[in-house]
PDB file of N, CA and C in Angstrom:
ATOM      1  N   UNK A   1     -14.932 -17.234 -13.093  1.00  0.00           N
ATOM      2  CA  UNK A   1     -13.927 -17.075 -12.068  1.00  0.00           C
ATOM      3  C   UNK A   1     -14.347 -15.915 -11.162  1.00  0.00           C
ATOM      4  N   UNK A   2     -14.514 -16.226  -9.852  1.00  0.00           N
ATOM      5  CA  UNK A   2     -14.508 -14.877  -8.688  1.00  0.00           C
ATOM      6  C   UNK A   2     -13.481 -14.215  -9.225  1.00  0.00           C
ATOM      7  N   UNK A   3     -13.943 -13.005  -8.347  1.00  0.00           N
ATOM      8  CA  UNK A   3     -12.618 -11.763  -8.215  1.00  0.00           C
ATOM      9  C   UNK A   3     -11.699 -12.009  -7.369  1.00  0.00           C
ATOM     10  N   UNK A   4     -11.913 -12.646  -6.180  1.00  0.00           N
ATOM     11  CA  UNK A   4     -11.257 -12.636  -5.024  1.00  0.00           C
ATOM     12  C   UNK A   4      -9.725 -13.950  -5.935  1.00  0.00           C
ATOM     13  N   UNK A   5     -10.370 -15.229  -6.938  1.00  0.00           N
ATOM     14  CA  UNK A   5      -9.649 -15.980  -7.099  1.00  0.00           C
ATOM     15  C   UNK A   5      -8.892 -15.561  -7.958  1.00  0.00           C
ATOM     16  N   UNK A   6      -9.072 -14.406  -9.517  1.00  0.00           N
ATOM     17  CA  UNK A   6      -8.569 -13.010 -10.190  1.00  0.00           C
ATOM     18  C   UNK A   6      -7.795 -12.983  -9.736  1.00  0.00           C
ATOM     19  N   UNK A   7      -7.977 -11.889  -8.195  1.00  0.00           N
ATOM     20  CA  UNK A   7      -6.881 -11.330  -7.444  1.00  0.00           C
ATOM     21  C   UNK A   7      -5.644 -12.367  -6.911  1.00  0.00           C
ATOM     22  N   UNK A   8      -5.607 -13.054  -6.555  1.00  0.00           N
ATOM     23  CA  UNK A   8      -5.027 -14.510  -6.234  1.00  0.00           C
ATOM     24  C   UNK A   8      -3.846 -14.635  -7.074  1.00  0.00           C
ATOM     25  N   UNK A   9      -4.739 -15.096  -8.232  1.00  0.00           N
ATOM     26  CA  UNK A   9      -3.567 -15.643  -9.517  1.00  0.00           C
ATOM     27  C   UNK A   9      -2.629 -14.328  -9.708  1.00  0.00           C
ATOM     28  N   UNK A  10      -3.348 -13.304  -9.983  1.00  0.00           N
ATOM     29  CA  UNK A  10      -2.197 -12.419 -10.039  1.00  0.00           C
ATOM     30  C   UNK A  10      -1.175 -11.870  -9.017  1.00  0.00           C
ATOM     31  N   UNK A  11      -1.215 -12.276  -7.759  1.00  0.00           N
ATOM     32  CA  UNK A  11      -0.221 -11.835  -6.548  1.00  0.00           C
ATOM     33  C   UNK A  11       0.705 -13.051  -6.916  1.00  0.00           C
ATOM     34  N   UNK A  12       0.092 -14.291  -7.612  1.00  0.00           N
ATOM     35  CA  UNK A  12       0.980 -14.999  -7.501  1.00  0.00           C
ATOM     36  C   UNK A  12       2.116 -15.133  -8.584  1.00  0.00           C
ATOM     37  N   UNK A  13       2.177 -14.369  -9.484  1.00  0.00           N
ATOM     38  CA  UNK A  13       2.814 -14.085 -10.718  1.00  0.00           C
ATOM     39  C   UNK A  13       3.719 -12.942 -10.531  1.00  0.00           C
ATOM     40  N   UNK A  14       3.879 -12.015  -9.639  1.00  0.00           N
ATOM     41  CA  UNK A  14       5.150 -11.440  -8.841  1.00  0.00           C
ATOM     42  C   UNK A  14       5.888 -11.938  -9.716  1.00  0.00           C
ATOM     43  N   UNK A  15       7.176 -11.257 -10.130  1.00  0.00           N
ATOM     44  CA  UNK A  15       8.521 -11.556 -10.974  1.00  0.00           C
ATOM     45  C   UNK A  15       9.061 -11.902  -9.678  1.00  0.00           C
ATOM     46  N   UNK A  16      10.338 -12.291 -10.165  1.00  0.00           N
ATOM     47  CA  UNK A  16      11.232 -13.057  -9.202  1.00  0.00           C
ATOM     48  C   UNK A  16      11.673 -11.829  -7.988  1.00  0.00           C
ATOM     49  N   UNK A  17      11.994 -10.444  -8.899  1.00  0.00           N
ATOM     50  CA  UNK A  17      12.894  -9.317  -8.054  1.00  0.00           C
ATOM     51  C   UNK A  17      11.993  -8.651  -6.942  1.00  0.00           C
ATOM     52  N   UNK A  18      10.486  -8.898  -7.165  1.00  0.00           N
ATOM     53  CA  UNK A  18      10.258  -8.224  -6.012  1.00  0.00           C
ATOM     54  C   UNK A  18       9.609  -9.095  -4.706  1.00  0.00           C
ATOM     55  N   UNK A  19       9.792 -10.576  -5.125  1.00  0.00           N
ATOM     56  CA  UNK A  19       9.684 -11.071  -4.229  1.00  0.00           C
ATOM     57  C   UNK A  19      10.643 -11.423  -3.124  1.00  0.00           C
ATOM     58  N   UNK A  20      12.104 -11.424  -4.337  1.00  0.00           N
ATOM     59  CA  UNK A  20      13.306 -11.042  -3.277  1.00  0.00           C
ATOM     60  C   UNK A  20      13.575 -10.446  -2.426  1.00  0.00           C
ATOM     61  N   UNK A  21      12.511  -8.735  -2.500  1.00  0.00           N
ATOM     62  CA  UNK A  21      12.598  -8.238  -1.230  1.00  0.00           C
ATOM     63  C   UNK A  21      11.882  -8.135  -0.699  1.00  0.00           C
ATOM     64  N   UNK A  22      11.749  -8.541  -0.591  1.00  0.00           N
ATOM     65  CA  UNK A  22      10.032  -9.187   0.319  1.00  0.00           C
ATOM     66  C   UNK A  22      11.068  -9.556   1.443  1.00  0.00           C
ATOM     67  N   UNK A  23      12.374 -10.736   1.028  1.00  0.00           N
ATOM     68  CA  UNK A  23      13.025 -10.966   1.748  1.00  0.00           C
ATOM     69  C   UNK A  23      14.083 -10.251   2.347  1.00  0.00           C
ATOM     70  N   UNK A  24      13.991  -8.919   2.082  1.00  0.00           N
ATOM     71  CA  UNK A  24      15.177  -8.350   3.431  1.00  0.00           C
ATOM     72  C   UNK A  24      14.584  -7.773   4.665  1.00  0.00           C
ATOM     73  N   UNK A  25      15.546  -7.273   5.419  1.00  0.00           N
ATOM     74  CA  UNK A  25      15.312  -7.366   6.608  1.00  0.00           C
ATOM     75  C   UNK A  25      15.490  -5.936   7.131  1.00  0.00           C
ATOM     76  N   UNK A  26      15.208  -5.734   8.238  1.00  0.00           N
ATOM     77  CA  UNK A  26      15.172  -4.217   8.852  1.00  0.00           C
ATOM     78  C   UNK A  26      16.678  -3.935   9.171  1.00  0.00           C
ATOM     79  N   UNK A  27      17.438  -5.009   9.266  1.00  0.00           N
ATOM     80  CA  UNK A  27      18.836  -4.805   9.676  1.00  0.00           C
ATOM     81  C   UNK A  27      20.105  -4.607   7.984  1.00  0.00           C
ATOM     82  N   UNK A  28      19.211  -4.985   6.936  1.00  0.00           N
ATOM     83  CA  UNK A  28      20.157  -5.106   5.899  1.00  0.00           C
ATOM     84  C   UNK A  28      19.641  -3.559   5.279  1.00  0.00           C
ATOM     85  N   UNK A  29      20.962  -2.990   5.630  1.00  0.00           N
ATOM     86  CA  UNK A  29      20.964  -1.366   5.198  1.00  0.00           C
ATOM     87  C   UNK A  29      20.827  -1.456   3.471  1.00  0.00           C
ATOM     88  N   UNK A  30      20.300  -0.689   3.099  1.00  0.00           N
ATOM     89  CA  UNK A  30      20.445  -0.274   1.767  1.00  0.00           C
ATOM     90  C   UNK A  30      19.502  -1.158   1.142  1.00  0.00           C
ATOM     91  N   UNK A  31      18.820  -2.403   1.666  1.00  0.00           N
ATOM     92  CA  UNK A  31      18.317  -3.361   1.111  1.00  0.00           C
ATOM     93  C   UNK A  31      17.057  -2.587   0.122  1.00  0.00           C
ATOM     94  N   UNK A  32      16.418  -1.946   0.583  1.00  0.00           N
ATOM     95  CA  UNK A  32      15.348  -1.448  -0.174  1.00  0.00           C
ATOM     96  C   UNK A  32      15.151  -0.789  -1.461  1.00  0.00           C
ATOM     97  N   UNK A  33      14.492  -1.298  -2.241  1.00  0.00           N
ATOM     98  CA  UNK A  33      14.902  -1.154  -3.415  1.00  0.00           C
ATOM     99  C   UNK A  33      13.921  -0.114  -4.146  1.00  0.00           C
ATOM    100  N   UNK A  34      13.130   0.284  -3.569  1.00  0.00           N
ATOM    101  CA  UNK A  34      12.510   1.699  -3.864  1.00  0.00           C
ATOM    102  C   UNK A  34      11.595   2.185  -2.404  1.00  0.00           C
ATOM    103  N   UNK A  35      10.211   2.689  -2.983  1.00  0.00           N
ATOM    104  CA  UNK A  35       9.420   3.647  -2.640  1.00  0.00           C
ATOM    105  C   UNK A  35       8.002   3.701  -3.294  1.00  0.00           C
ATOM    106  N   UNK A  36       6.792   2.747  -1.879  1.00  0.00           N
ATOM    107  CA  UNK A  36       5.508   3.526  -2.961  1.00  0.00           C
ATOM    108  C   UNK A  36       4.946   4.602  -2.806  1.00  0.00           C
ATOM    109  N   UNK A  37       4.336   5.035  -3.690  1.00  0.00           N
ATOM    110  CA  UNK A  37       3.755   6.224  -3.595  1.00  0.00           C
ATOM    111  C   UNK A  37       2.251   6.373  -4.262  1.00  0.00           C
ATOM    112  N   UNK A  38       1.300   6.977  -3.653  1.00  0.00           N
ATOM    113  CA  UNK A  38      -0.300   7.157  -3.829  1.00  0.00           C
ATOM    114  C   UNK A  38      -0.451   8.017  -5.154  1.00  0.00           C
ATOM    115  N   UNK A  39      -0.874   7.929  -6.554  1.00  0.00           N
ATOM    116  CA  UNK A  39      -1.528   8.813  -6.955  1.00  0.00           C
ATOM    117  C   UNK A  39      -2.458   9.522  -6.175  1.00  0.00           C
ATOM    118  N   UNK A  40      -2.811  10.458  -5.237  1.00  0.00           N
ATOM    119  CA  UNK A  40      -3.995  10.594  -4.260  1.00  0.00           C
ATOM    120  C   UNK A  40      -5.086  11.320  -5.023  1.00  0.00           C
ATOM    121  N   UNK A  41      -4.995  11.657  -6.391  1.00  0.00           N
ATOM    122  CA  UNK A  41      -5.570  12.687  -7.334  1.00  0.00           C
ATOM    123  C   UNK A  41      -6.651  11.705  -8.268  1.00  0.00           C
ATOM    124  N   UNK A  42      -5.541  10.207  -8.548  1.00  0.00           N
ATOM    125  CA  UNK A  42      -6.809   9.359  -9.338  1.00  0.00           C
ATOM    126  C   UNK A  42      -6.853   8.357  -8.281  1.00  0.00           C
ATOM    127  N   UNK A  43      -6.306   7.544  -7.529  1.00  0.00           N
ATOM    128  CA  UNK A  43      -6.363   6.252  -6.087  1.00  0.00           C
ATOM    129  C   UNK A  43      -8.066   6.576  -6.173  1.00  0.00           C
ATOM    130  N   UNK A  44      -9.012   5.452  -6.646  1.00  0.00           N
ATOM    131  CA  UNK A  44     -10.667   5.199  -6.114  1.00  0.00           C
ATOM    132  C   UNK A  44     -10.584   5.562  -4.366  1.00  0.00           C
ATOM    133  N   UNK A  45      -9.902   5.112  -3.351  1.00  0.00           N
ATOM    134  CA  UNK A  45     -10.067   5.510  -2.002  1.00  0.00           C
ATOM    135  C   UNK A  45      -9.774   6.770  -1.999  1.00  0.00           C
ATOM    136  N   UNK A  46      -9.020   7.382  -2.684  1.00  0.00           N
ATOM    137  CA  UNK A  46      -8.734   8.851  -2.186  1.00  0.00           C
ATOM    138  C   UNK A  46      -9.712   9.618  -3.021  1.00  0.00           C
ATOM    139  N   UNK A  47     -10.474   9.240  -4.108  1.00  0.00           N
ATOM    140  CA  UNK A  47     -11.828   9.697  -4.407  1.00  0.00           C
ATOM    141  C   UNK A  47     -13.067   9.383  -4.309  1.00  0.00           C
ATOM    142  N   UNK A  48     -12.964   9.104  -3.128  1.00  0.00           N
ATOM    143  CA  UNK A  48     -14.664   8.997  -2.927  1.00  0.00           C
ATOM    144  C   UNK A  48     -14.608   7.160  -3.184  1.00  0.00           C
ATOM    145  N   UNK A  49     -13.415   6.346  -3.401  1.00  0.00           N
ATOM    146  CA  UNK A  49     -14.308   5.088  -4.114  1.00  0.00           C
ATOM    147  C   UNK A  49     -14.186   4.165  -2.610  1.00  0.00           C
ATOM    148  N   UNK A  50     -13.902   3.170  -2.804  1.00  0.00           N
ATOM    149  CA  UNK A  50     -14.016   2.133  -1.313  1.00  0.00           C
ATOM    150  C   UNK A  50     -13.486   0.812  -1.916  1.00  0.00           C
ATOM    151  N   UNK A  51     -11.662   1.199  -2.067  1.00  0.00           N
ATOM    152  CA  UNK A  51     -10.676   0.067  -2.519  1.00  0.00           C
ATOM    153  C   UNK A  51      -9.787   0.160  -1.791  1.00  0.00           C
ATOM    154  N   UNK A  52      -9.242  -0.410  -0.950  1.00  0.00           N
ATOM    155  CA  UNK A  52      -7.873  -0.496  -0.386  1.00  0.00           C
ATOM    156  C   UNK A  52      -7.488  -1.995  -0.522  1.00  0.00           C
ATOM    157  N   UNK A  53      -7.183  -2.501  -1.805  1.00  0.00           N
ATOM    158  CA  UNK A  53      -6.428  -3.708  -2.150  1.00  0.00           C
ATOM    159  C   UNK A  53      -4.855  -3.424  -2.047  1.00  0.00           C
ATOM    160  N   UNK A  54      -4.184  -2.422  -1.769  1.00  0.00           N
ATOM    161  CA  UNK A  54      -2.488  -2.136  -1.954  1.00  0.00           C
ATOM    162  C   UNK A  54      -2.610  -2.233  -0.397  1.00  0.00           C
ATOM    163  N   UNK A  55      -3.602  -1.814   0.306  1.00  0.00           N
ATOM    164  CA  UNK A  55      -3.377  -1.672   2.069  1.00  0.00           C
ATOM    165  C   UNK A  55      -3.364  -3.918   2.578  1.00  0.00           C
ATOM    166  N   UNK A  56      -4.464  -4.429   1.871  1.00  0.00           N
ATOM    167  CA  UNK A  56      -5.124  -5.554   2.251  1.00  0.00           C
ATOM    168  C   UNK A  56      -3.649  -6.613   1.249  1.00  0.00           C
ATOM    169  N   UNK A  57      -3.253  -6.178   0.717  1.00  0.00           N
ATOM    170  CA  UNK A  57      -2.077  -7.117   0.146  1.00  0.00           C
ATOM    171  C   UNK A  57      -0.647  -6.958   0.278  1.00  0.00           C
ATOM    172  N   UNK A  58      -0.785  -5.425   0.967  1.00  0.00           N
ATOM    173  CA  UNK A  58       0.985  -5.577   1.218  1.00  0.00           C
ATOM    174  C   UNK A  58       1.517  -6.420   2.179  1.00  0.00           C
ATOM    175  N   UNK A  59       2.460  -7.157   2.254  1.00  0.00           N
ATOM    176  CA  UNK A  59       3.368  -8.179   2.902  1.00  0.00           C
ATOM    177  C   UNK A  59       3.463  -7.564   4.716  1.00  0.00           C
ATOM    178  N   UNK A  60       3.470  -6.252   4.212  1.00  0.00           N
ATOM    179  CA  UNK A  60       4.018  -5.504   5.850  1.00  0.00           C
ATOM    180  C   UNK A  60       2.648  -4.817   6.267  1.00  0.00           C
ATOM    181  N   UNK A  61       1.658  -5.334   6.358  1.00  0.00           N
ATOM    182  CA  UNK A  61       0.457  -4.853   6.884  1.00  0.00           C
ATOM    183  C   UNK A  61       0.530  -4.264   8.014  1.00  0.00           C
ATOM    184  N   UNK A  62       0.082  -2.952   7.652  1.00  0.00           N
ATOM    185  CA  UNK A  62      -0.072  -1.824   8.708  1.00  0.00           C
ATOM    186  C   UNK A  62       1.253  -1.195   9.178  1.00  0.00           C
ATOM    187  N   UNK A  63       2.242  -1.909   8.492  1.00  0.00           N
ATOM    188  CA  UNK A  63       3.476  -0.964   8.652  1.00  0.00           C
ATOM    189  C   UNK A  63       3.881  -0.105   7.737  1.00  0.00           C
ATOM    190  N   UNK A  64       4.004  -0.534   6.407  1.00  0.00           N
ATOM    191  CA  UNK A  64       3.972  -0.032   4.775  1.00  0.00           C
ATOM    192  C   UNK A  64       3.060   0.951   4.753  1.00  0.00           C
ATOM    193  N   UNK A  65       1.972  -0.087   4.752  1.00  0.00           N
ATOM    194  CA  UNK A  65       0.578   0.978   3.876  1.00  0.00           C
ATOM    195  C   UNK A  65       0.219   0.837   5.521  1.00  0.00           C
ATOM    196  N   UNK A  66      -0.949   1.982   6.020  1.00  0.00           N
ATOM    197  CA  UNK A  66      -1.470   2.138   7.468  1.00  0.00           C
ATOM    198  C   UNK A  66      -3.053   2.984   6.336  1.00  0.00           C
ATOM    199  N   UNK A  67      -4.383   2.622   7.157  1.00  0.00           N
ATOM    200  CA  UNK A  67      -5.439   3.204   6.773  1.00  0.00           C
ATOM    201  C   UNK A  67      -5.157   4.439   7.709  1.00  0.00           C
ATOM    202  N   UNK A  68      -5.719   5.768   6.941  1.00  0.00           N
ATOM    203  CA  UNK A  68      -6.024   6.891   7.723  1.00  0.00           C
ATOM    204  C   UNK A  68      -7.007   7.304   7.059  1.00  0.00           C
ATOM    205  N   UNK A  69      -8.496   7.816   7.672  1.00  0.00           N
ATOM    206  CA  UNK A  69      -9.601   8.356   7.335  1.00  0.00           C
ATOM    207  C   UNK A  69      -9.869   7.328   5.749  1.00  0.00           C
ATOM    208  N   UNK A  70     -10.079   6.233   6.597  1.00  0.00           N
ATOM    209  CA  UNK A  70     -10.250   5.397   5.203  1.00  0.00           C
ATOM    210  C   UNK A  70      -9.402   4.943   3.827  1.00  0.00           C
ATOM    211  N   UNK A  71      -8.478   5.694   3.638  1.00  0.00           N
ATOM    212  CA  UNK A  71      -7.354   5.820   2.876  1.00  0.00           C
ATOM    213  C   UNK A  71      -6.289   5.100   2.624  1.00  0.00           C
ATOM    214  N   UNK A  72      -5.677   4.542   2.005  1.00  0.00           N
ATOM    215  CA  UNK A  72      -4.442   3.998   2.360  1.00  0.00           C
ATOM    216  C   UNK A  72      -3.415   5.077   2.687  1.00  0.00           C
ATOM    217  N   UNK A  73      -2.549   4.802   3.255  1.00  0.00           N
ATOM    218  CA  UNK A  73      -1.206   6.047   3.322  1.00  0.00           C
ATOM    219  C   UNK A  73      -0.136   5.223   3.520  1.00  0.00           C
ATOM    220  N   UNK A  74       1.537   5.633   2.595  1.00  0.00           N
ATOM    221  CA  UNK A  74       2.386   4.902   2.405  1.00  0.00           C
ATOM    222  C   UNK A  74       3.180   5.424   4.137  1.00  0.00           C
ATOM    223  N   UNK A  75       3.946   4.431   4.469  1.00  0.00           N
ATOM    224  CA  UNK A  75       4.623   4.944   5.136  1.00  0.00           C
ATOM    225  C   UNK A  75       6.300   4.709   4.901  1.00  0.00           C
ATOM    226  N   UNK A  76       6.719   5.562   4.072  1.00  0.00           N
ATOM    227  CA  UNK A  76       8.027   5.632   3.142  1.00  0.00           C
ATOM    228  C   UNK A  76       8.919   4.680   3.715  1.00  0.00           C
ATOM    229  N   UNK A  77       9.330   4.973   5.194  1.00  0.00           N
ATOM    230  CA  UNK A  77      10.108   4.458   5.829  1.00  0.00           C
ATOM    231  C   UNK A  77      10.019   2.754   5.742  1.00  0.00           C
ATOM    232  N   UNK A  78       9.069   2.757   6.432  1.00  0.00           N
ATOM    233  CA  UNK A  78       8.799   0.967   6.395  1.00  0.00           C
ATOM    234  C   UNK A  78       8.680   0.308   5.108  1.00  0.00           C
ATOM    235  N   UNK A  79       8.398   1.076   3.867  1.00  0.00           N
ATOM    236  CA  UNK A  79       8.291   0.450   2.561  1.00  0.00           C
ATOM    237  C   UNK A  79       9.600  -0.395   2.042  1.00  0.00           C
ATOM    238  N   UNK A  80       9.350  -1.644   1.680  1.00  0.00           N
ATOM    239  CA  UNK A  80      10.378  -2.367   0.911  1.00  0.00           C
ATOM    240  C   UNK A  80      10.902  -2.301  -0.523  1.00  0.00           C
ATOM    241  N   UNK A  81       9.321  -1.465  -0.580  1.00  0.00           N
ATOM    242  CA  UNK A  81       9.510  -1.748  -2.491  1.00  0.00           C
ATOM    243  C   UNK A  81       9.367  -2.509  -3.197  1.00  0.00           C
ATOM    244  N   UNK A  82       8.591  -3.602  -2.867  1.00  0.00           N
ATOM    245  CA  UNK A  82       8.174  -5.277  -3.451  1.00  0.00           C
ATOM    246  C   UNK A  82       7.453  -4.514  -4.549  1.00  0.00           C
ATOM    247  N   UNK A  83       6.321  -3.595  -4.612  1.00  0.00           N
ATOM    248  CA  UNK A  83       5.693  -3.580  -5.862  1.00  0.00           C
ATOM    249  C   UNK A  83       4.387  -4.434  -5.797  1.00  0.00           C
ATOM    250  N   UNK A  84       4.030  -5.197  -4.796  1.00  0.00           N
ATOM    251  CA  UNK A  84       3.124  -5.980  -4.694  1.00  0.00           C
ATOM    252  C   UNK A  84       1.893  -5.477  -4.758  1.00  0.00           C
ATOM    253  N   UNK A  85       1.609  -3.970  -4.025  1.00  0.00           N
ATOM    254  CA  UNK A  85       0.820  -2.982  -4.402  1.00  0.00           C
ATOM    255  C   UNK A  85       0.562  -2.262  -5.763  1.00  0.00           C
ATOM    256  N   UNK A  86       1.431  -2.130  -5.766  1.00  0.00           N
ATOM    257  CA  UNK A  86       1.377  -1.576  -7.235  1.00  0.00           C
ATOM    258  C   UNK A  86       0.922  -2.567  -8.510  1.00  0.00           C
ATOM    259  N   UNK A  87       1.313  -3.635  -8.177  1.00  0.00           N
ATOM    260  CA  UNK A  87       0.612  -4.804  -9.101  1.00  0.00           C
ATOM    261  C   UNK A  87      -1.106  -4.888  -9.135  1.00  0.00           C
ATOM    262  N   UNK A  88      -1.220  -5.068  -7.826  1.00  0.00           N
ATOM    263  CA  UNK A  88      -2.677  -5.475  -7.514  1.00  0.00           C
ATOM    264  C   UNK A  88      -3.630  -4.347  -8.046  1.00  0.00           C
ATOM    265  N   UNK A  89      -3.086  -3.249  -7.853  1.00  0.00           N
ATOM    266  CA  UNK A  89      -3.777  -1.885  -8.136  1.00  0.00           C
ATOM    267  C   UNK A  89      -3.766  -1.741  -9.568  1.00  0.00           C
ATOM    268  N   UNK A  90      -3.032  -2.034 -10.516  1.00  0.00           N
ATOM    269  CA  UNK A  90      -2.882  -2.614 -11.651  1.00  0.00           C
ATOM    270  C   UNK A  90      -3.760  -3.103 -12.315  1.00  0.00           C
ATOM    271  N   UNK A  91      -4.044  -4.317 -11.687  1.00  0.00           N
ATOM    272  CA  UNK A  91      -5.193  -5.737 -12.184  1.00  0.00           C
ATOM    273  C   UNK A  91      -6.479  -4.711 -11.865  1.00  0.00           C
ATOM    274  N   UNK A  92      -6.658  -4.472 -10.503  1.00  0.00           N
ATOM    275  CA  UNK A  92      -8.168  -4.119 -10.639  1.00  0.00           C
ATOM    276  C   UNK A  92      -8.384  -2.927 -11.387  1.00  0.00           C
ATOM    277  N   UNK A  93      -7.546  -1.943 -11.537  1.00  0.00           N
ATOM    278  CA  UNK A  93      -8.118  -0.573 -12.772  1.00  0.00           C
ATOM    279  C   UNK A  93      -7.505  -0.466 -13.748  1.00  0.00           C
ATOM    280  N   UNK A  94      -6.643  -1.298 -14.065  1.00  0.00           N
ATOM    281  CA  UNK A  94      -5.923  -1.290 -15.476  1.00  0.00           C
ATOM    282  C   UNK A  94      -5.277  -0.590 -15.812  1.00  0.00           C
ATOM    283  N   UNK A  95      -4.742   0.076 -14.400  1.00  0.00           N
ATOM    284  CA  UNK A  95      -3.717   1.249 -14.468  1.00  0.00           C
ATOM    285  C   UNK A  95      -3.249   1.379 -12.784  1.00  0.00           C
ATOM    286  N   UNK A  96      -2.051   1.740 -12.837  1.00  0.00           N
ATOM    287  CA  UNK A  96      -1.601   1.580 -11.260  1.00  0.00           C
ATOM    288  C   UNK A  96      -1.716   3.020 -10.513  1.00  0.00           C
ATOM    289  N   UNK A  97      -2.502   3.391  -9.320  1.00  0.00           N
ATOM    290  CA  UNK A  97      -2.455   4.894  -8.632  1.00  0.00           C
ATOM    291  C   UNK A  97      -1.515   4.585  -7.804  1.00  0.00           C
ATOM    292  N   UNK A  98      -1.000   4.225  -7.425  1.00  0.00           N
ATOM    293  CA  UNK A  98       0.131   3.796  -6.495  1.00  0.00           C
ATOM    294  C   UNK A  98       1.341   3.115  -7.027  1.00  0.00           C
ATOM    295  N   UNK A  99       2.629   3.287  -6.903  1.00  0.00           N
ATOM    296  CA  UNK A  99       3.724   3.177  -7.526  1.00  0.00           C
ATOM    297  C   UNK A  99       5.061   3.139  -7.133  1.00  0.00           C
ATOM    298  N   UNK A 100       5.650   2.113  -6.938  1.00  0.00           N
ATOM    299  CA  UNK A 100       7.646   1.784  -6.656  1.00  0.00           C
ATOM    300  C   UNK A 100       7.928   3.011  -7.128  1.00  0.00           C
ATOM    301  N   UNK A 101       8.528   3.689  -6.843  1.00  0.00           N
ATOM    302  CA  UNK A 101       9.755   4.393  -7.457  1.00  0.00           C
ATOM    303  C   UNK A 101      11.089   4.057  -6.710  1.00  0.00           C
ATOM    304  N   UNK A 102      12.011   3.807  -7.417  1.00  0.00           N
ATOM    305  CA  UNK A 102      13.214   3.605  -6.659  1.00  0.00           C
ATOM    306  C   UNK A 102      14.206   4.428  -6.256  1.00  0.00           C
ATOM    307  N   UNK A 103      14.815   4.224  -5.398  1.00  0.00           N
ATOM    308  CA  UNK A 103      15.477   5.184  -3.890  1.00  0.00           C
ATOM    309  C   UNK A 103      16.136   5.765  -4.691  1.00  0.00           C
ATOM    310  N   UNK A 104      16.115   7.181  -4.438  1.00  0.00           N
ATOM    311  CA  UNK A 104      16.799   8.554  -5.051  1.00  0.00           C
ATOM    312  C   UNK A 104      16.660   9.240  -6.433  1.00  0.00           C
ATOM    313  N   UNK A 105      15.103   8.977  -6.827  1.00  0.00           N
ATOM    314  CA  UNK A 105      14.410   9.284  -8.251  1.00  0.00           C
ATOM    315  C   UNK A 105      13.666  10.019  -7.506  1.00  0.00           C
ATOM    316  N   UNK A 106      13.596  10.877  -7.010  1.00  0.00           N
ATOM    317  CA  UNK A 106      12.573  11.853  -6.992  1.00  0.00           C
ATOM    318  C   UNK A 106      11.741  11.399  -6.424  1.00  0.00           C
ATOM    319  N   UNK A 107      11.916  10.784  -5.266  1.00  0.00           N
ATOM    320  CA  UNK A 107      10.779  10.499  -4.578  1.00  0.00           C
ATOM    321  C   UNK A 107      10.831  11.067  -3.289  1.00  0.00           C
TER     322      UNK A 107
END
């Protein structure tokens, strides 16, 4: 099996809840159901590596995640909180640098 087809099967296995918000909207207040956030200390792009699969799979490309100096960078505001990132980042290191936290945990 490619990687690229790997990566695939697993976007497509999403639980039901975060594909739900996938479906809200900029107008449904409160809809968002967390917050991602960069490990920037272990993230392979933010050390030296050359991965931006959480930038290349989020739903809201270039609004969510935006590249800066190669990097991914969250942009809190626009984040939905699907988790879709955080999954993918998951599969390829077997551990997630990037991470949902949900609205008003300390994020």
């Amino acid at each position: 099996m490619k990687r690229r087809e790997f990566l695939n099967i697993g976007v497509q296995h999403i639980n039901f809840s975060q594909q739900e918000s996938l479906k809200t909207t900029d107008s449904e207040e409160g809809a968002k159901s967390g917050i991602a956030m960069i490990d920037t200390g272990s993230c392979s792009a933010w050390t030296g590596g050359d991965c931006r699969m959480c930038y290349i799979k989020c739903p809201l490309l270039d609004k969510a995640i935006v590249i800066e100096d190669f990097k991914p960078v969250v942009i809190g505001e626009n984040c939905n909180g699907c988790g879709i990132c955080e999954n993918i980042c998951s599969m390829i290191n077997g551990k997630a640098f990037i991470k949902v936290f949900l609205k008003g945990i300390n994020t």
